[in-house]
Protein backbone atom coordinates (compact mmCIF):
# COMPACT_ATOMS: atom_id res chain seq x y z
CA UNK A 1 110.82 95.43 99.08
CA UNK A 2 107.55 97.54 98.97
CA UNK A 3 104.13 96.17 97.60
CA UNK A 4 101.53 98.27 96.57
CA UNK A 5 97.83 97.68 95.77
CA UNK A 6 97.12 98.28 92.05
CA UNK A 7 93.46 98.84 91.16
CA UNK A 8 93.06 98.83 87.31
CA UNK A 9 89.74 99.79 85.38
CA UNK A 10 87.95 99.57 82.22
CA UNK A 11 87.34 103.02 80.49
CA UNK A 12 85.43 103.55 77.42
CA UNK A 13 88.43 102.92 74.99
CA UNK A 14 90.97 102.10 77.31
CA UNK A 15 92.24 100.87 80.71
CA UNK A 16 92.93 103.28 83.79
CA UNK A 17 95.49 102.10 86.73
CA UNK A 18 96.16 103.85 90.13
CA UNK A 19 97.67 102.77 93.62
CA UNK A 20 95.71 103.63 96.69
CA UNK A 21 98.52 104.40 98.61
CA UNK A 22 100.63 106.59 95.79
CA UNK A 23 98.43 109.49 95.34
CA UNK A 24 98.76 110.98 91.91
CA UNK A 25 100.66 108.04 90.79
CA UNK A 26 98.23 106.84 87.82
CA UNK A 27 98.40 104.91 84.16
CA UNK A 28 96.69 103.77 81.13
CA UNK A 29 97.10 101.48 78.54
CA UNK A 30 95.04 99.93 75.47
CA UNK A 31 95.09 96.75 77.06
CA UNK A 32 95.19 95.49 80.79
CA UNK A 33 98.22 94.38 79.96
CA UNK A 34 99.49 97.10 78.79
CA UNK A 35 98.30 99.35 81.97
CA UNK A 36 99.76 97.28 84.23
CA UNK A 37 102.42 97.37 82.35
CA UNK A 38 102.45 101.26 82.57
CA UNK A 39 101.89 101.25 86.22
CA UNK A 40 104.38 98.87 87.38
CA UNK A 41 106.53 101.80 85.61
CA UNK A 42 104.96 104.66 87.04
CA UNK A 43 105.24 103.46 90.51
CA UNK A 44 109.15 102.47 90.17
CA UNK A 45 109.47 106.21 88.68
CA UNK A 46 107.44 107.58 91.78
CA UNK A 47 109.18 105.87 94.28
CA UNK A 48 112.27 106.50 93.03
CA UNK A 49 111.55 110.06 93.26
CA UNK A 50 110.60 109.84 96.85
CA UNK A 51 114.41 107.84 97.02
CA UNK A 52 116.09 111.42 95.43
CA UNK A 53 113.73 113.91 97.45
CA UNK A 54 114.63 112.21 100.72
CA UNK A 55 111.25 111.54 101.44
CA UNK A 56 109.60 108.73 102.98
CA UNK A 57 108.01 105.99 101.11
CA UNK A 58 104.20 105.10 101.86
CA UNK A 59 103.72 102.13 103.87
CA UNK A 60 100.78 100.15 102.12
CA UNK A 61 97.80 100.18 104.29
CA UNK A 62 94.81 99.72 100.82
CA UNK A 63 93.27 95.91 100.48
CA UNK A 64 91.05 94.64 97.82
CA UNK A 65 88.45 92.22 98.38
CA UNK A 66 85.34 90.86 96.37
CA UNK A 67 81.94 90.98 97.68
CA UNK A 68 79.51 88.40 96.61
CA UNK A 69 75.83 89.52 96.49
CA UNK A 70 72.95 86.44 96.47
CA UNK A 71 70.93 87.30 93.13
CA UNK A 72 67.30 88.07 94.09
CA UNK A 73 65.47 84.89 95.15
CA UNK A 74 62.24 83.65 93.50
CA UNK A 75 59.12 84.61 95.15
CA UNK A 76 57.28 81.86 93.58
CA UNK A 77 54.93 83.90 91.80
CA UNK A 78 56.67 84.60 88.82
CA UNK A 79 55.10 83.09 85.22
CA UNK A 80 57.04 80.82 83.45
C-alpha cells in the first residue's frame, strides 16, 4: 500500500488538489468533496502509469502540520 499527502485548496470558484510527492499529478472539483474525489482518481491513474512504464513509485517523504499563532496581546492602552 502507498499513502500520499493530499493538500487541497480553495480557489475562487472551485477547489484545487495536488500531492507533494506526485509532481504534476493535480485535480479540481466544485466541492471538496468532489476534488478529493478527483484526486484520489488522479493519483490511482498516475501510479498506475508508473506500474506500466516500469518506473518506480515515489516513496512519500511530504507532512502537513498546523501552526498556531498567539493573536496579538493587549497592550493595555487600547480604548474601550
Amino acid at each position: 500500500m502507498h499513502r500520499f499527502l493530499v493538500v487541497i485548496e480553495k480557489a475562487n470558484n472551485n477547489y484545487s488538489a495536488y500531492s507533494p510527492d506526485l509532481p504534476g499529478c493535480v485535480a479540481t472539483g466544485s466541492t471538496r468533496e468532489e476534488a478529493e474525489k478527483n484526486i484520489y482518481e488522479a493519483i490511482e491513474m498516475h501510479v498506475q502509469g508508473l506500474l506500466e512504464d516500469n518506473l518506480p513509485i515515489p516513496e512519500s517523504e511530504s507532512f502537513a502540520e498546523y501552526v498556531a499563532i498567539a493573536e496579538k496581546p493587549s497592550t493595555g492602552s487600547e480604548i474601550v
